[in-house]
N, C-alpha and C. Protein backbone atom coordinates (compact mmCIF):
# COMPACT_ATOMS: atom_id res chain seq x y z
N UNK A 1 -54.96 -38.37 -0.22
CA UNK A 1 -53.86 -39.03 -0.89
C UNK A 1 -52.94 -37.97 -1.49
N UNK A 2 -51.69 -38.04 -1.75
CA UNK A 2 -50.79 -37.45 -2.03
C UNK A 2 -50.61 -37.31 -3.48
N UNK A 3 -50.55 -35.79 -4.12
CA UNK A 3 -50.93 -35.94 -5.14
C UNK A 3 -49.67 -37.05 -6.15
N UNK A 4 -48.79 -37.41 -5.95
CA UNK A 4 -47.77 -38.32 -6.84
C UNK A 4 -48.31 -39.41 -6.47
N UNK A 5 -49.30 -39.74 -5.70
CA UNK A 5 -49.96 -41.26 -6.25
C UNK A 5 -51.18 -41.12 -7.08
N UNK A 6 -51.25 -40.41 -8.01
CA UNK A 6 -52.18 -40.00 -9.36
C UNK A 6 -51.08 -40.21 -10.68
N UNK A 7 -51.39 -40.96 -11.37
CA UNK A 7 -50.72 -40.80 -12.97
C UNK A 7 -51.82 -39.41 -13.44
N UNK A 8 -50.53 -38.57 -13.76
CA UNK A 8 -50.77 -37.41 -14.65
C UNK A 8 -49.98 -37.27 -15.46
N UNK A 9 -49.81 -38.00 -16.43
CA UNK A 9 -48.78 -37.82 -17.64
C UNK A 9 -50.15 -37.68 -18.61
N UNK A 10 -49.92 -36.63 -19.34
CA UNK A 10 -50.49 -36.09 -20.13
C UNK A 10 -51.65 -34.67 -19.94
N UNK A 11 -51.37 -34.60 -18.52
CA UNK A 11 -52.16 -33.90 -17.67
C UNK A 11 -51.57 -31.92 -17.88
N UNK A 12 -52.41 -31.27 -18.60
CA UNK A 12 -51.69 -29.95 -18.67
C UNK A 12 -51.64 -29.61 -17.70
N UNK A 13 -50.51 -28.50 -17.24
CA UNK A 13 -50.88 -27.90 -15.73
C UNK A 13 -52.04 -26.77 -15.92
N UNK A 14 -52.43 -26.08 -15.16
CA UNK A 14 -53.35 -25.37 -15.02
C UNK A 14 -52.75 -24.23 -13.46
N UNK A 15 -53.35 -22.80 -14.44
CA UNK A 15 -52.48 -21.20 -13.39
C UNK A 15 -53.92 -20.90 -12.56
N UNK A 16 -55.14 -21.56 -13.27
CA UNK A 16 -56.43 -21.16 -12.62
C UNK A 16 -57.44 -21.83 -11.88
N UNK A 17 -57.91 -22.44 -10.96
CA UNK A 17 -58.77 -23.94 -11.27
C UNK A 17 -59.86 -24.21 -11.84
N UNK A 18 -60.43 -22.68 -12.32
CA UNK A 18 -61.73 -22.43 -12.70
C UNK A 18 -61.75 -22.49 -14.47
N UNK A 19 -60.71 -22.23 -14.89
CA UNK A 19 -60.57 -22.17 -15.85
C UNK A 19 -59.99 -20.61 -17.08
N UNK A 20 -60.65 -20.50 -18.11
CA UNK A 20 -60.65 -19.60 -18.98
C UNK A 20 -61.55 -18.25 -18.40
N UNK A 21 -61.18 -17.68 -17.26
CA UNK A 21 -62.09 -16.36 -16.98
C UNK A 21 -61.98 -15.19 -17.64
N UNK A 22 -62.63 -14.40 -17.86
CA UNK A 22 -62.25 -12.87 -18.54
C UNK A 22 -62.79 -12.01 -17.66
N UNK A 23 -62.57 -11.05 -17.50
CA UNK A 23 -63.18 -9.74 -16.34
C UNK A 23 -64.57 -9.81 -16.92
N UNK A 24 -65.41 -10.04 -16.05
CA UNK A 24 -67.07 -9.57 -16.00
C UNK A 24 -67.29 -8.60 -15.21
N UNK A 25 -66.43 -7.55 -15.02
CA UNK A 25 -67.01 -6.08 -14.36
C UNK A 25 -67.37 -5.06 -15.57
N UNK A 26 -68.29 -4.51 -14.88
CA UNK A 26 -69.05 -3.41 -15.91
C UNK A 26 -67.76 -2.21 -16.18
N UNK A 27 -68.41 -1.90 -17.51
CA UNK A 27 -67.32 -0.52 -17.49
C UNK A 27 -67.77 -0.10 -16.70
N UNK A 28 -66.59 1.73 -15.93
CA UNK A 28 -66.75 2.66 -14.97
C UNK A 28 -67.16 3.75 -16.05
N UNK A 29 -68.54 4.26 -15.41
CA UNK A 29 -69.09 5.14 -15.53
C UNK A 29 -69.08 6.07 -14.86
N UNK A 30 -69.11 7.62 -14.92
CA UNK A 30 -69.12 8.63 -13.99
C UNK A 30 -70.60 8.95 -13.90
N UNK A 31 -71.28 9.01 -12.03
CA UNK A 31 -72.50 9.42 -12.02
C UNK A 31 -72.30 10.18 -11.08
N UNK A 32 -73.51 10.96 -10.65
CA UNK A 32 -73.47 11.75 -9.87
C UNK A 32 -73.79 11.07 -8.36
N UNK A 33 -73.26 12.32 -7.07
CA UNK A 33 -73.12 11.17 -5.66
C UNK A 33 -74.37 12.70 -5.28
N UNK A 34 -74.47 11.54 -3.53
CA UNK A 34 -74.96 12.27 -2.79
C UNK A 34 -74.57 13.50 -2.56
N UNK A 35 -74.96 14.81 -2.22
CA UNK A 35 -74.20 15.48 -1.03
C UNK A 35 -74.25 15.20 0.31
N UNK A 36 -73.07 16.00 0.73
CA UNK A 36 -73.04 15.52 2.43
C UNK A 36 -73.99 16.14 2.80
N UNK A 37 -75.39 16.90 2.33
CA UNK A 37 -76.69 17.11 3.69
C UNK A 37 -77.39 15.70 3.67
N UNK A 38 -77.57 15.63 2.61
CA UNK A 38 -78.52 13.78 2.01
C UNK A 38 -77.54 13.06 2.86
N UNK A 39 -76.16 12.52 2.64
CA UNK A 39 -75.91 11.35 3.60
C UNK A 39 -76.42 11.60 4.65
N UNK A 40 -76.12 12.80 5.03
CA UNK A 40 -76.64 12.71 6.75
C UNK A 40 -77.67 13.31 7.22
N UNK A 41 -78.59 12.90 6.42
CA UNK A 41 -79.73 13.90 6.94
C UNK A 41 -80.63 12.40 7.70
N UNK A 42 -80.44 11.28 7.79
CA UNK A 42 -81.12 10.33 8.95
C UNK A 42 -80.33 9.80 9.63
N UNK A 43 -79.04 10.77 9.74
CA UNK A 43 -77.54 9.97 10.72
C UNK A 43 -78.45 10.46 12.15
N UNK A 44 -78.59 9.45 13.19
CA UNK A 44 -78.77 9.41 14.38
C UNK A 44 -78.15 10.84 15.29
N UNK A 45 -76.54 11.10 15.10
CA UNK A 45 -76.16 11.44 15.59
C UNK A 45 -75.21 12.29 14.32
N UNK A 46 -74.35 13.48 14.56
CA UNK A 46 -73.91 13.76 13.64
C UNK A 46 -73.07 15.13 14.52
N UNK A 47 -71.85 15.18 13.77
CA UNK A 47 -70.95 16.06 14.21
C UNK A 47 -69.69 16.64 12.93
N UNK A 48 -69.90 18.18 13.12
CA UNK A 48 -69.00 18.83 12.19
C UNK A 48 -69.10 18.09 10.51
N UNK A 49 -70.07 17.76 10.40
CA UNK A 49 -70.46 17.16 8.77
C UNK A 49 -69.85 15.35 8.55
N UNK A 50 -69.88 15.21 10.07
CA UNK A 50 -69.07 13.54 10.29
C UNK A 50 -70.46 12.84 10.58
N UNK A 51 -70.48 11.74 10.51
CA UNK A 51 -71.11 10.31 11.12
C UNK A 51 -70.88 10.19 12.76
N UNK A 52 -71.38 10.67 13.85
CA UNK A 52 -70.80 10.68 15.47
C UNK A 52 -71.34 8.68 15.31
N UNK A 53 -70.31 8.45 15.85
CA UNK A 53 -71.01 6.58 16.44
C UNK A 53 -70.26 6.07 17.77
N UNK A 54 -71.16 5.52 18.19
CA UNK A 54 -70.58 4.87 19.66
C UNK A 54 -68.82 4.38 19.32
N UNK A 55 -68.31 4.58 20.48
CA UNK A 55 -66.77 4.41 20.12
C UNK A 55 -66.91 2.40 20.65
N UNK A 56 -66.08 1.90 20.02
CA UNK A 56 -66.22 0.09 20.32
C UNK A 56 -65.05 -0.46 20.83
N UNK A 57 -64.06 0.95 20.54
CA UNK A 57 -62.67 0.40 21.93
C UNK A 57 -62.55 1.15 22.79
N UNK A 58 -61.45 1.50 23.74
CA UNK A 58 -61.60 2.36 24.51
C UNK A 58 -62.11 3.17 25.22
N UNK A 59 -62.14 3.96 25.88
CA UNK A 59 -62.89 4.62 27.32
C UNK A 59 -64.56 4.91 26.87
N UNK A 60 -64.98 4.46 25.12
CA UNK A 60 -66.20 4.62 25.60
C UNK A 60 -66.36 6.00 24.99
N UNK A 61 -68.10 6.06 24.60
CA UNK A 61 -68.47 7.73 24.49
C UNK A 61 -68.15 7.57 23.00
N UNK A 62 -69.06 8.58 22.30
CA UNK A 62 -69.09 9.02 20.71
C UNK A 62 -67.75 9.57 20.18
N UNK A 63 -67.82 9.03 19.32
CA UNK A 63 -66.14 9.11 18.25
C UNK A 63 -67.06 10.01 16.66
């Protein structure tokens, strides 16, 4: 049904449908990362400190 066959007089509009949200993300913290031997030290395949993976367009062969 179309919403003008609803009486909404008195009806506030609404910018959200969910309501009153506030950000629930954690603060950003600085931690420490991998190095690049750890990422790739169980990469299958590996080239010049890259990720090698089957290519999924074109002629084919490791990208």
């Amino acid at each position: 049904a179309p919403i003008t066959e609803f009486d909404l007089d008195g009806v506030e509009p609404t910018f959200h449908p969910i309501g009153d949200l506030s950000n629930v993300l954690r603060e950003d913290k600085i931690r420490g990362s991998f190095t690049q031997e750890v990422a790739l030290e169980n990469a299958p395949k590996q080239e010049d400190g890259s990720f090698l993976i089957p290519s999924i367009l074109g002629e084919g062969g490791d990208r």
